[in-house]
N, C-alpha and C. Protein backbone atom coordinates (compact mmCIF):
# COMPACT_ATOMS: atom_id res chain seq x y z
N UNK A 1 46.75 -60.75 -51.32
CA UNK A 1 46.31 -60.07 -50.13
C UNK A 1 45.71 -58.73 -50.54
N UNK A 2 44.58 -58.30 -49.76
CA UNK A 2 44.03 -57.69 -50.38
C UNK A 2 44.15 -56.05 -49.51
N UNK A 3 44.68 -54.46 -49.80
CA UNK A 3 45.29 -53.92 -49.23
C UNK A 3 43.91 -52.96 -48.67
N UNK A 4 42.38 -53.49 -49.23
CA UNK A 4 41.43 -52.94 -48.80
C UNK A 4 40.84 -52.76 -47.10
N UNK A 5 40.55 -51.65 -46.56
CA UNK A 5 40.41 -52.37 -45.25
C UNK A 5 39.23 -52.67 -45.02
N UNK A 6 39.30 -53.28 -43.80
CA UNK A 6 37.68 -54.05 -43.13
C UNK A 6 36.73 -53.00 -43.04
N UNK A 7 35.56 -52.78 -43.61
CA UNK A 7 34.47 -51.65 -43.59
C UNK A 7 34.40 -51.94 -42.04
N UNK A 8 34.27 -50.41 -41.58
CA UNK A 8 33.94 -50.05 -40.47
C UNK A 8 31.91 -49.54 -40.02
N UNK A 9 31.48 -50.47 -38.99
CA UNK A 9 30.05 -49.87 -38.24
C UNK A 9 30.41 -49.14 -37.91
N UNK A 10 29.56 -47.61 -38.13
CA UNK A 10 29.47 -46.58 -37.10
C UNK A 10 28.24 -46.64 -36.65
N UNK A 11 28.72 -45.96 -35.65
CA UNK A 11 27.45 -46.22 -35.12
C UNK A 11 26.49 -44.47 -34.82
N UNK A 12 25.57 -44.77 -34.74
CA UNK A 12 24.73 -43.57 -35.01
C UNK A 12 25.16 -42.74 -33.73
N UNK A 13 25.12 -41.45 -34.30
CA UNK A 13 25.59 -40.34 -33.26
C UNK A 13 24.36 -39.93 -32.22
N UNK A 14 24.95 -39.88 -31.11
CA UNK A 14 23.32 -39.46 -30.04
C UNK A 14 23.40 -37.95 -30.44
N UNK A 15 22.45 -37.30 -30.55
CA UNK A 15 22.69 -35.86 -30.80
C UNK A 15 21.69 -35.73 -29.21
N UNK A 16 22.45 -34.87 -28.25
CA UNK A 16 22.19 -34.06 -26.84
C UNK A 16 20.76 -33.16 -26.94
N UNK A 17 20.04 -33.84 -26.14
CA UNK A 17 18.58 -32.69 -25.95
C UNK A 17 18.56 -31.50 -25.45
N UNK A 18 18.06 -30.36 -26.29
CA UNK A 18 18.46 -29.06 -25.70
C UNK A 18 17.56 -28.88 -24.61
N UNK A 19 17.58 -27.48 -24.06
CA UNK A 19 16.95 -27.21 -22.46
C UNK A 19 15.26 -27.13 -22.45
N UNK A 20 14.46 -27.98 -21.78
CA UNK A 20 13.50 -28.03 -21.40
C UNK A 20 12.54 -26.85 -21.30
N UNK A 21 11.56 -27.02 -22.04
CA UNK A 21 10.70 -25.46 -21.76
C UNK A 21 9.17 -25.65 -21.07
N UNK A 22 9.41 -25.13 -20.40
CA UNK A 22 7.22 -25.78 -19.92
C UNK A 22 6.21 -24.66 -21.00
N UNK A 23 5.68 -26.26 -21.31
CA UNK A 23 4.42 -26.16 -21.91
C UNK A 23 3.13 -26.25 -21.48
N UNK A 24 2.18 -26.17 -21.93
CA UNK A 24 0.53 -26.43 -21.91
C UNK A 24 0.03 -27.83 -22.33
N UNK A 25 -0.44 -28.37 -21.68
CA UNK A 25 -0.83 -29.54 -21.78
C UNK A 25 -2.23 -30.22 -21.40
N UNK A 26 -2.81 -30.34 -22.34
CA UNK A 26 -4.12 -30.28 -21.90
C UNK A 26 -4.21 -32.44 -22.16
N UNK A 27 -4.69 -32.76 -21.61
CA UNK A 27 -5.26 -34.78 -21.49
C UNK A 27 -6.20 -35.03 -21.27
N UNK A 28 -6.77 -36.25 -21.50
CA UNK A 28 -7.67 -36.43 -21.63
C UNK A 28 -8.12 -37.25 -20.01
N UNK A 29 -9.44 -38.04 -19.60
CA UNK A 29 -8.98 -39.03 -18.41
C UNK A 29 -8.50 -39.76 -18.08
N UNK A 30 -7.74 -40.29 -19.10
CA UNK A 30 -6.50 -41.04 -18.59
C UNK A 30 -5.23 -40.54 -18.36
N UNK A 31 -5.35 -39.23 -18.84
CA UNK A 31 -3.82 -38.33 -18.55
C UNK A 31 -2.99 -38.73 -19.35
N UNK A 32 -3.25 -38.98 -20.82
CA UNK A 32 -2.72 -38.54 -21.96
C UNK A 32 -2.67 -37.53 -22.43
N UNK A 33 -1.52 -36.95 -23.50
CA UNK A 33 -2.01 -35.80 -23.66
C UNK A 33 -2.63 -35.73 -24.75
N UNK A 34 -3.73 -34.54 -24.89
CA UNK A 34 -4.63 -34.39 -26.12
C UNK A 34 -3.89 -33.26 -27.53
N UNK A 35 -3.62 -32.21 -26.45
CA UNK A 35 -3.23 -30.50 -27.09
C UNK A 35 -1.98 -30.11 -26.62
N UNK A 36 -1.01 -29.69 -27.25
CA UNK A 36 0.19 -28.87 -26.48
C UNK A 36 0.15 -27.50 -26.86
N UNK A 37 0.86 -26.51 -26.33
CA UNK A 37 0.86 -25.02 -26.45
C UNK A 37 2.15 -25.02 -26.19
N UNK A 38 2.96 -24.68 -27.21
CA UNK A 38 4.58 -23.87 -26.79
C UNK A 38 4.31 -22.72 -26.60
N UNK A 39 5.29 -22.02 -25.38
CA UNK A 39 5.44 -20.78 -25.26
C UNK A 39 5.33 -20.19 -26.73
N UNK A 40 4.22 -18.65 -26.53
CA UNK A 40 4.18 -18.44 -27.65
C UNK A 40 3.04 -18.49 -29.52
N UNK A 41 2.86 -20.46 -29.33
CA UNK A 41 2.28 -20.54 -30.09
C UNK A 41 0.64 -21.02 -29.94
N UNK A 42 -0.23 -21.42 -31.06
CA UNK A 42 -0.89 -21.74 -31.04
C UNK A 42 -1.18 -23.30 -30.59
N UNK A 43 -1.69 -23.98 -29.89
CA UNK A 43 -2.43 -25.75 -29.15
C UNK A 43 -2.28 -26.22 -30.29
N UNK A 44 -1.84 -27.22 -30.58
CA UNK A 44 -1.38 -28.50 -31.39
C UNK A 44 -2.02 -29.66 -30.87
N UNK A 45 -2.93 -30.10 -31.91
CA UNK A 45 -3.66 -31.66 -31.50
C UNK A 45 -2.76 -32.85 -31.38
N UNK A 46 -2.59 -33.83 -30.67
CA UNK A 46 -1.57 -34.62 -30.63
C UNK A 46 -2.16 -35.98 -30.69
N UNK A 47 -1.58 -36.24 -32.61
CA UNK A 47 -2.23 -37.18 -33.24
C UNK A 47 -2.11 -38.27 -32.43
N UNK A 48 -0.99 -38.79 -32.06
CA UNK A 48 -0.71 -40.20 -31.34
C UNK A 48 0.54 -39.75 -30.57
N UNK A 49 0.53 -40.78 -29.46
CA UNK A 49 2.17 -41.33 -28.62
C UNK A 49 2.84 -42.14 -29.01
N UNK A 50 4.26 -41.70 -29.86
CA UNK A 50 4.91 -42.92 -30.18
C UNK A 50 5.76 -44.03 -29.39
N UNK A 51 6.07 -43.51 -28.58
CA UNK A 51 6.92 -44.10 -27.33
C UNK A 51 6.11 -43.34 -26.01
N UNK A 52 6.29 -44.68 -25.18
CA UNK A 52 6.38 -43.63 -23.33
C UNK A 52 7.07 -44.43 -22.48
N UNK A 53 8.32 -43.60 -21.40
CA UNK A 53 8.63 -44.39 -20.99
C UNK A 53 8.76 -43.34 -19.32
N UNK A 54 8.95 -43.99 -18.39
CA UNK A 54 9.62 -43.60 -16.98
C UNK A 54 11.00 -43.57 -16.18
N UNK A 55 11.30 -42.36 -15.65
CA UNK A 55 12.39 -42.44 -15.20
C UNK A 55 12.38 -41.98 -14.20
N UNK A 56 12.57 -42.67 -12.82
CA UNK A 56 12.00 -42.03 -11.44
C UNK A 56 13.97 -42.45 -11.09
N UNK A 57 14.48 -41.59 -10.16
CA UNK A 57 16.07 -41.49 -10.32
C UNK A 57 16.98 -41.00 -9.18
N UNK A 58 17.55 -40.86 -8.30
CA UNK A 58 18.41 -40.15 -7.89
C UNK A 58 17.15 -39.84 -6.19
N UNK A 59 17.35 -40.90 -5.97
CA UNK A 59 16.39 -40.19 -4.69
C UNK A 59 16.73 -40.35 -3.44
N UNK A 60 18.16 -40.60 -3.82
CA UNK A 60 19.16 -40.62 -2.45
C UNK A 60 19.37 -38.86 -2.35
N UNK A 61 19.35 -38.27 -3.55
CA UNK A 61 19.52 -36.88 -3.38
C UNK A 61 18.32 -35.94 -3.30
N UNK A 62 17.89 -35.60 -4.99
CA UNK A 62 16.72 -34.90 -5.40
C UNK A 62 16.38 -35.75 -6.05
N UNK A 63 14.92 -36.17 -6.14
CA UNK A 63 14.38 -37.36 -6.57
C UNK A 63 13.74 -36.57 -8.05
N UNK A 64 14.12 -37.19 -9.23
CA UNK A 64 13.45 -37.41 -10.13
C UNK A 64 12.57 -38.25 -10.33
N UNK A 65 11.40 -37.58 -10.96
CA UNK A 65 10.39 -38.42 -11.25
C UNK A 65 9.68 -37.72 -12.15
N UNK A 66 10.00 -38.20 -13.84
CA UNK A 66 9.32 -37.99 -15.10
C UNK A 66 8.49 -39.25 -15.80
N UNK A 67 7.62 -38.96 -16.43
CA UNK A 67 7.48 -39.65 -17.55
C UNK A 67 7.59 -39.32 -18.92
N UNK A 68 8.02 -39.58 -20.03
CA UNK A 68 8.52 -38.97 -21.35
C UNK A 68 7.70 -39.40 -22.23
N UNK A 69 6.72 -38.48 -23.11
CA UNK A 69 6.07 -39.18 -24.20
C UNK A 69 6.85 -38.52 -25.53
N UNK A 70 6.91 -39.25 -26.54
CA UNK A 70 7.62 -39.00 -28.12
C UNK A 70 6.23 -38.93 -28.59
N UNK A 71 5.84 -37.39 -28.79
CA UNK A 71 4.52 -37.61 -29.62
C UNK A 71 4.62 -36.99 -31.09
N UNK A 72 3.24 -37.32 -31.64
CA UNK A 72 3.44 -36.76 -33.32
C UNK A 72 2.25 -35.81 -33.06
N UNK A 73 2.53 -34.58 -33.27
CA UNK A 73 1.19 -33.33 -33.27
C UNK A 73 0.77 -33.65 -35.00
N UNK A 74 -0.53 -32.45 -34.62
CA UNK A 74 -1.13 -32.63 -35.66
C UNK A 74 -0.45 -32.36 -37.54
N UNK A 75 0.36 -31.36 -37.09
CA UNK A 75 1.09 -30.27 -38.31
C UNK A 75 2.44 -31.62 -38.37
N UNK A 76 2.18 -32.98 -38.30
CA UNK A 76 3.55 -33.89 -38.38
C UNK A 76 4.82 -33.89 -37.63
N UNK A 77 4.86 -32.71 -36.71
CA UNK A 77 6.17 -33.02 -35.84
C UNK A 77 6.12 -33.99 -34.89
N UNK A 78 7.32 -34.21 -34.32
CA UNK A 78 7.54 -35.13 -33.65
C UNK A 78 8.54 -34.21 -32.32
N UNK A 79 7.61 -34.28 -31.18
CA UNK A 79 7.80 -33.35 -29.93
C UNK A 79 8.16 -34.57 -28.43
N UNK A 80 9.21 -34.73 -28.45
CA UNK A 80 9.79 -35.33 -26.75
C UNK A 80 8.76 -34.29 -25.34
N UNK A 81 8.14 -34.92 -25.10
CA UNK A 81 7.16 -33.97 -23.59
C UNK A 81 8.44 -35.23 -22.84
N UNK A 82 7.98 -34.28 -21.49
CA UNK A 82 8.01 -35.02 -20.07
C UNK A 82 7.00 -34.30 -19.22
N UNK A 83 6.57 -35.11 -18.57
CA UNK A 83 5.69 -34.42 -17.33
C UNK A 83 6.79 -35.10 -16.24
N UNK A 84 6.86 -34.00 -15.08
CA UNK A 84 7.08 -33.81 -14.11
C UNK A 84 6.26 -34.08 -12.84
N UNK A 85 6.73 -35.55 -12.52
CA UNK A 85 5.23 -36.18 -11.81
C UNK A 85 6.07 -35.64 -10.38
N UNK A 86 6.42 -34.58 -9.99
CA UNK A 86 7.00 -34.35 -8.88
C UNK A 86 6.08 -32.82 -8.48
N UNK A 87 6.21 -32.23 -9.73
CA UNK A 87 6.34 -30.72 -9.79
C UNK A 87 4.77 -30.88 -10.40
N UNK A 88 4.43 -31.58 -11.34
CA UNK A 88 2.93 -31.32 -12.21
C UNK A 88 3.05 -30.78 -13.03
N UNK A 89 4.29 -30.26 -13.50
CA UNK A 89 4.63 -29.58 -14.44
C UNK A 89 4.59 -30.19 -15.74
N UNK A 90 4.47 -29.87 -17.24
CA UNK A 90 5.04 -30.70 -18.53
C UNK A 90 6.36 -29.45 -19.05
N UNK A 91 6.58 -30.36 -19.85
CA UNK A 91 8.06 -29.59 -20.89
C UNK A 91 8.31 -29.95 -22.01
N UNK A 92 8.62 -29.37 -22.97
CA UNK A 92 9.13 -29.98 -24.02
C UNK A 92 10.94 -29.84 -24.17
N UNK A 93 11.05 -30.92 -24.82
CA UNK A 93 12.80 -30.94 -25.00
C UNK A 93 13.15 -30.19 -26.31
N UNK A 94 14.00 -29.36 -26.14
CA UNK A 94 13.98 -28.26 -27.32
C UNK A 94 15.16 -29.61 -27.99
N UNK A 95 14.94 -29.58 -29.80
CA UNK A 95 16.15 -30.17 -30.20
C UNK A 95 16.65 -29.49 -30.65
């Protein structure tokens, strides 16, 4: 008998999105985005969208209604937007 134990899956940790900041967002005609501007810095070309998804929510109370793009800017980061299809607003998710 063997006194080794059963390897354990872990499973990957969610790490929590920090607080939302509005940004600059410039798109193209389809209302993609092209350029972002963080408070602060210089417009970032935004090579591609890696993900997009929707979350319209809670509208028995205050109705949410985002859409979330995972994009890659030009300088290689990788920036979580939401636009705020309520407000018109965009944001980025600070990590």
């Amino acid at each position: 008998m063997s006194s080794e134990r059963p390897e354990r899956h872990e499973r990957p940790r969610l790490k929590p999105l920090g607080q939302p900041v509005v940004v600059t967002v410039r798109t193209d005609e389809h209302g993609a985005p092209t350029h972002v501007r963080l408070p602060g810095k210089t417009a970032r070309r935004v090579e591609t969208v890696r993900e997009r998804w929707r979350i319209d929510d809670e509208w028995w109370r205050e109705a949410v209604s985002r859409e979330y793009l995972a994009v890659v800017l030009d300088d290689g980061r990788v920036l979580t937007l939401y636009h705020d299809l309520s407000e018109g607003l965009w944001y980025a998710q600070k990590d």
